[in-house]
Protein backbone atom coordinates (compact mmCIF):
# COMPACT_ATOMS: atom_id res chain seq x y z
CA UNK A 1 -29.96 -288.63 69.13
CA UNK A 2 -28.10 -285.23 69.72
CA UNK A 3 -31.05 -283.06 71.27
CA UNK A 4 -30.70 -282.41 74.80
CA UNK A 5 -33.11 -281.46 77.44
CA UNK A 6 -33.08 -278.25 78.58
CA UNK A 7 -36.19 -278.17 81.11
CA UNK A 8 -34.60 -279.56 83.93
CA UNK A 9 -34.38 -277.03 87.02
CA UNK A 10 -34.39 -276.93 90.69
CA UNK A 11 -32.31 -280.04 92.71
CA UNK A 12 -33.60 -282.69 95.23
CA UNK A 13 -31.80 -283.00 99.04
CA UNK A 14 -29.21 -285.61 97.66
CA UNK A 15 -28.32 -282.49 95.23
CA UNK A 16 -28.11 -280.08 97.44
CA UNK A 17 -26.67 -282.09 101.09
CA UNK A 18 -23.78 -284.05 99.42
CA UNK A 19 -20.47 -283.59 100.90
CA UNK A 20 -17.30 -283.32 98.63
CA UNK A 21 -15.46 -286.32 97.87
CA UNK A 22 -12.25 -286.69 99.83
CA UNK A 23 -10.15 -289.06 97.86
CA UNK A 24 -10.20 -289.26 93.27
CA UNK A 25 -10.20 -291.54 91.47
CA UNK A 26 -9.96 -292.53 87.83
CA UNK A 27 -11.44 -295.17 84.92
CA UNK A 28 -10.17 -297.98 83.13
CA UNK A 29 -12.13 -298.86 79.80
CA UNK A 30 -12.81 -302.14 78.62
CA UNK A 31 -14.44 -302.88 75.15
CA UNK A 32 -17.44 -305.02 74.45
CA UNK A 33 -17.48 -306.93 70.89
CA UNK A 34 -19.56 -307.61 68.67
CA UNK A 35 -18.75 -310.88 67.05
CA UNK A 36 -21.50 -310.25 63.73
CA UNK A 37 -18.76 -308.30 62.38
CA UNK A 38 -15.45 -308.08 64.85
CA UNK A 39 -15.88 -304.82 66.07
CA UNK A 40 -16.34 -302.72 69.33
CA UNK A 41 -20.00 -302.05 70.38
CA UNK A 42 -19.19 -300.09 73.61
CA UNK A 43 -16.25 -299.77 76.13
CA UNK A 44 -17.32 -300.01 79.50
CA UNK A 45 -16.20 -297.71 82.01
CA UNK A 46 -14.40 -299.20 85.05
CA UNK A 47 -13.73 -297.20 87.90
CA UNK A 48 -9.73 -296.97 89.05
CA UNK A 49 -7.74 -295.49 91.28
CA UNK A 50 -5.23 -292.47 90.48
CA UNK A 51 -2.28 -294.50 89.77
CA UNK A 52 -4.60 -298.02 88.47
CA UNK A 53 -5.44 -299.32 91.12
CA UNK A 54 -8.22 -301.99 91.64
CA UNK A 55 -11.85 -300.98 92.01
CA UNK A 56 -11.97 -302.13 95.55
CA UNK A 57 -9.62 -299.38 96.65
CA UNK A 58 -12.01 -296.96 95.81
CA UNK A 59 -15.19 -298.40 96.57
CA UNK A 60 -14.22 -299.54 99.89
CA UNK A 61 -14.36 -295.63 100.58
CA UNK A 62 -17.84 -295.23 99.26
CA UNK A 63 -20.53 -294.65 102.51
CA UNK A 64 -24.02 -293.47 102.76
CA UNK A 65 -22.58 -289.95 102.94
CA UNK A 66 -20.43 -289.68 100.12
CA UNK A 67 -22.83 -292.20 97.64
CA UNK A 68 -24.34 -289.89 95.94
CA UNK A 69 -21.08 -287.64 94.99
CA UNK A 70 -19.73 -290.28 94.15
CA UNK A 71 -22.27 -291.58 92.09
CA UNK A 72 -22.18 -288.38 89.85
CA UNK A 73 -18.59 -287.82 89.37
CA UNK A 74 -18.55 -291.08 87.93
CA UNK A 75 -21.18 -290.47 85.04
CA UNK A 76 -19.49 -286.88 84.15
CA UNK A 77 -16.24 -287.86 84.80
CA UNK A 78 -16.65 -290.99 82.59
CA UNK A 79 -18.46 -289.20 79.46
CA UNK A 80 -15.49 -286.53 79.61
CA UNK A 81 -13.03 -289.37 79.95
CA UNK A 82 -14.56 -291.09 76.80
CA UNK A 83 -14.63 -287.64 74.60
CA UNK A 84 -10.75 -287.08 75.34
CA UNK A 85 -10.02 -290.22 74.83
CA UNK A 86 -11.99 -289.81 71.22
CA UNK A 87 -14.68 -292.40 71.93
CA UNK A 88 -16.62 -292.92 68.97
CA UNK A 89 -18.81 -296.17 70.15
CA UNK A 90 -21.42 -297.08 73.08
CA UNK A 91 -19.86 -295.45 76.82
CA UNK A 92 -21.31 -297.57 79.55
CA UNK A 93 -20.90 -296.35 82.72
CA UNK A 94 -22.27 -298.30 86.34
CA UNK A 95 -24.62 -296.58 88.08
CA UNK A 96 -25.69 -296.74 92.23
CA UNK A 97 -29.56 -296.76 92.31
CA UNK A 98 -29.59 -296.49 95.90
CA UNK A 99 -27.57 -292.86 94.77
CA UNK A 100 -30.65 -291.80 92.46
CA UNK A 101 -32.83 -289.25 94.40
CA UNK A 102 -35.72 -288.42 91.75
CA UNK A 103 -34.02 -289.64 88.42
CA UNK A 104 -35.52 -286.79 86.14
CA UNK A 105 -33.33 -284.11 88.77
CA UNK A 106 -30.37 -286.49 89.49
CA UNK A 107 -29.48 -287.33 85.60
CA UNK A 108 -28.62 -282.89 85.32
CA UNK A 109 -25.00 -283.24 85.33
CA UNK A 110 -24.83 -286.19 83.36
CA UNK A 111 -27.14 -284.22 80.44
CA UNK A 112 -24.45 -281.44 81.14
CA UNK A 113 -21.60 -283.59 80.46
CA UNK A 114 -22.90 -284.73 77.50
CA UNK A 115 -23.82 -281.69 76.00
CA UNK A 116 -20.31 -280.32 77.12
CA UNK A 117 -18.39 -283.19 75.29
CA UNK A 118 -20.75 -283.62 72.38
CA UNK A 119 -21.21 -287.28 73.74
CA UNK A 120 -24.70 -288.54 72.23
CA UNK A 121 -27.23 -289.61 74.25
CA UNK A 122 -28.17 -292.80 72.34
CA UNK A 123 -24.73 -293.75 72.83
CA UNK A 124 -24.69 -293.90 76.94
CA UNK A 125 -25.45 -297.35 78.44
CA UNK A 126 -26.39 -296.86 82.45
CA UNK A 127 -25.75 -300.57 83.86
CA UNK A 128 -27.31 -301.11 87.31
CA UNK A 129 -25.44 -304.11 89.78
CA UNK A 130 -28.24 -306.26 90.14
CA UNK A 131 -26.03 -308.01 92.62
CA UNK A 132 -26.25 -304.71 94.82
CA UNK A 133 -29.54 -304.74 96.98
CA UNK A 134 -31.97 -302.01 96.34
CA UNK A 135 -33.59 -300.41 98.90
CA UNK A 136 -36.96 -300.12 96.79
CA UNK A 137 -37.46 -302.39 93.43
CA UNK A 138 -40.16 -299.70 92.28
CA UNK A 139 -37.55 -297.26 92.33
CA UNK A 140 -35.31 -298.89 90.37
CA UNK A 141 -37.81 -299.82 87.92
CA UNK A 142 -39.05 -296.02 87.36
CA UNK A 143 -35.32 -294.48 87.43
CA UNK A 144 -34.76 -297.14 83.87
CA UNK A 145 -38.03 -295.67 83.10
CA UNK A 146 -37.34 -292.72 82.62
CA UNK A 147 -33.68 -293.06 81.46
CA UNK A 148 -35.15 -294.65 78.76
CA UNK A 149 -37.00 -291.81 78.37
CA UNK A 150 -33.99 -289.34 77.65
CA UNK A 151 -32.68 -291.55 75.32
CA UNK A 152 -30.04 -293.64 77.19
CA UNK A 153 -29.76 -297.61 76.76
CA UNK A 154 -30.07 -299.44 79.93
CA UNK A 155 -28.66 -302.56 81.54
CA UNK A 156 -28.75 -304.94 84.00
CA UNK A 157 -25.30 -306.03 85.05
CA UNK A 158 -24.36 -309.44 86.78
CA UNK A 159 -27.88 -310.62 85.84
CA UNK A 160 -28.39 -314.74 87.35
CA UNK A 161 -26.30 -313.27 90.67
CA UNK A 162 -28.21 -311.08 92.49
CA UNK A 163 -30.97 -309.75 94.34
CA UNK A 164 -33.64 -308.55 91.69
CA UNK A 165 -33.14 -311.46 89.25
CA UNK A 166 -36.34 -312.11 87.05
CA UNK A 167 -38.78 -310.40 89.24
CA UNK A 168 -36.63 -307.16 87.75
CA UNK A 169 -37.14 -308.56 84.22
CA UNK A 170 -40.43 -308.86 84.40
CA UNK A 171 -41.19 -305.06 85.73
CA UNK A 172 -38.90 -303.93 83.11
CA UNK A 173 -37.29 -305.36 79.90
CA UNK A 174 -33.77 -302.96 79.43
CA UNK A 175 -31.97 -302.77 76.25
CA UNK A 176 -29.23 -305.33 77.68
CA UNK A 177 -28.72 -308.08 80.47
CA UNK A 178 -25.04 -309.19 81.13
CA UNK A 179 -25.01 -312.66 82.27
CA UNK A 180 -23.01 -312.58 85.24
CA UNK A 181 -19.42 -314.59 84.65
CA UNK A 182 -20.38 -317.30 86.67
CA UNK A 183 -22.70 -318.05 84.40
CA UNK A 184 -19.93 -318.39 81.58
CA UNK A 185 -16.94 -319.98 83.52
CA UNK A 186 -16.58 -323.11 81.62
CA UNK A 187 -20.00 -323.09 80.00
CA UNK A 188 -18.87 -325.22 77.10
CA UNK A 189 -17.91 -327.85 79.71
CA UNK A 190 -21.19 -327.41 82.30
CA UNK A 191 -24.43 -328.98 81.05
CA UNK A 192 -26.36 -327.44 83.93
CA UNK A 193 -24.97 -323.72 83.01
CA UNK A 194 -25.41 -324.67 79.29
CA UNK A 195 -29.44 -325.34 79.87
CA UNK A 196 -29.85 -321.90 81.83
CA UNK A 197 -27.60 -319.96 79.32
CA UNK A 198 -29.56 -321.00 76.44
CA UNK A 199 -32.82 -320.60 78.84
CA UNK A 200 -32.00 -316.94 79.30
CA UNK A 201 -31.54 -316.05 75.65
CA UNK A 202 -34.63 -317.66 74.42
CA UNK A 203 -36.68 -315.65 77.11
CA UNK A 204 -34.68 -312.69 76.21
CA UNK A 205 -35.15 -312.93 71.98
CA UNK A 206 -38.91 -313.39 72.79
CA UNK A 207 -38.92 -309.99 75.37
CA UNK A 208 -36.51 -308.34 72.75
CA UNK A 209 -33.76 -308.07 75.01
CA UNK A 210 -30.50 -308.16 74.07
CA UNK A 211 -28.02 -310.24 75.95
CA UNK A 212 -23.89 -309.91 76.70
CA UNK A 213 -21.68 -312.55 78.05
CA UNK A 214 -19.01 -311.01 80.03
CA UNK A 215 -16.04 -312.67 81.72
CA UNK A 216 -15.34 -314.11 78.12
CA UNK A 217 -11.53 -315.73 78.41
CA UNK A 218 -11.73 -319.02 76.74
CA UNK A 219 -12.15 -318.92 72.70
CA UNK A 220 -14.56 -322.52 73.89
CA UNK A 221 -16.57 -319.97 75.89
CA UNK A 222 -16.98 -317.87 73.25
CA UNK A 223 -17.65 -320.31 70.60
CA UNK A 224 -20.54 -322.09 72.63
CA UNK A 225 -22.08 -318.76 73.83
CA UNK A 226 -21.95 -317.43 70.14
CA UNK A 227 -23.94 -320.75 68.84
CA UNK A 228 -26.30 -319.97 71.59
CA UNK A 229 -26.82 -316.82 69.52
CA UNK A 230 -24.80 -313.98 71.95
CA UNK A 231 -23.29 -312.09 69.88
CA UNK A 232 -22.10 -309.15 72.35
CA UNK A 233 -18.66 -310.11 74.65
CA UNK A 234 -16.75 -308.84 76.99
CA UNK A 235 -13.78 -310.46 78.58
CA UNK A 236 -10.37 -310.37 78.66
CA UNK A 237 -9.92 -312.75 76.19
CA UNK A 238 -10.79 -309.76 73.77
CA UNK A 239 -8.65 -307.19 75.84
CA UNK A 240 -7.98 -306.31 79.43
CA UNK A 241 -9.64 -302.96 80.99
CA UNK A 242 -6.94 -300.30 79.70
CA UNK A 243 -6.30 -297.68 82.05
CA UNK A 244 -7.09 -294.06 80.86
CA UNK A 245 -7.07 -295.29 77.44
CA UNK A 246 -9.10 -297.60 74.78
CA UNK A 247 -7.95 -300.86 74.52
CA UNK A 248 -7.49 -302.61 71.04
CA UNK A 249 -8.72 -306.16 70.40
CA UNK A 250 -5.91 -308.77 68.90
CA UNK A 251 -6.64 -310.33 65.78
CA UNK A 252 -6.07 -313.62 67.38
CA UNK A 253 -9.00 -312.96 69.62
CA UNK A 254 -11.29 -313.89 66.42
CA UNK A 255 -10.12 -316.59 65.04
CA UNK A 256 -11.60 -320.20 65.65
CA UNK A 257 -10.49 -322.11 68.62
């Protein structure tokens, strides 16, 4: 999909009332695999700060005032990123849904960006935190909605470790859950985590959901989640977030265990 909206007018408070940011920051991409045929699906964009450093250091700075900036400069910022950087697969970026305003107003600049960079639309994955707790579960559900409705893929990040959990799933079925890492550490070894994994991805195949394992570093994690039938991984077993840059996936990373 290449066609881009062009109705969208006017601005909501959050739009208009949001103070400038007073401190940058930076991304770090890290790839997600697709085992059917060893390539990259999508590189996920991780925020940084100037010089690399961790994600804490810059969301420790993020307040009720400054969310929604925020919030914003990360989506453009991370689509023009991804174009310089001559991104050719999936771009997921993180979103803050307690930053969304009226999602059919607050998704402007992102439309810009992408019609700026020539960045497709069906390519841009919006991942919210289920582990961050939502103000309004309605809300959430409607601002997927209707980013499904522009043509974005949508996700539900750290899903089995937060707030919305299957009462989420249920109100809406997104392209993609990400099965939080917990959930993986040592799953080849963990009975208990072995019954919910495979759990999760039979409910999912019936819903049509497709699910990722992230926090993939063990070749045994990735061998049992793969026979489960997850085919999408992210980890640094495949590569470590690479700052300002794409990072390649070793050979080694495929081969049997």
């Amino acid at each position: 999909m290449t066609d881009f909206p062009t109705s969208l007018t006017g601005g909501c408070a959050g739009c208009k009332n949001a103070p400038e940011l007073n401190f940058d920051f930076s991304f770090a991409y890290q790839p997600i695999v697709d085992l059917r045929d060893q390539s990259i699906f999508a590189h996920e964009a991780l925020v940084r700060g100037v010089n690399g450093e961790g994600a804490q250091s810059v969301l420790e700075r993020i307040n009720d005032q400054n969310r929604y900036r925020f919030d914003q400069l990360c989506r453009t910022r991370a689509i023009s990123t991804a174009a310089q950087l001559g991104m050719r697969e999936h771009l997921s970026i993180n979103f803050l849904p307690n930053a969304v305003y009226r999602p059919e107003l607050c998704i402007r600049s992102t439309l810009e960006a992408a019609r700026a960079h020539n960045f497709p639309l069906d390519r841009l994955i919006f991942e919210t935190v289920e582990s961050e707790q939502l103000d309004n579960n309605l809300h959430l559900t409607h601002i997927l909605r209707e980013y499904r409705e522009f043509g974005f893929k949508t996700a539900i990040d750290d899903f089995g470790a937060g707030y919305a959990g299957l009462t989420l799933l249920a109100d809406f079925q997104p392209d993609l859950i990400k099965l939080d890492m917990a959930l993986v550490r040592d799953v080849h070894r963990d009975r208990v985590r072995q019954a919910i994994v495979r759990g999760v991805v039979t409910m999912c195949t019936e819903l049509g959901v497709t699910v990722v394992a992230e926090g993939i570093e063990h070749a045994e994690e990735r061998d049992f989640l793969a026979d489960c039938g997850i085919y999408l991984m992210q980890g640094y077993w495949f590569a470590k977030p690479a700052f300002k840059a794409l990072a390649q996936v070793p050979p080694g990373a495929w081969q049997n265990a």
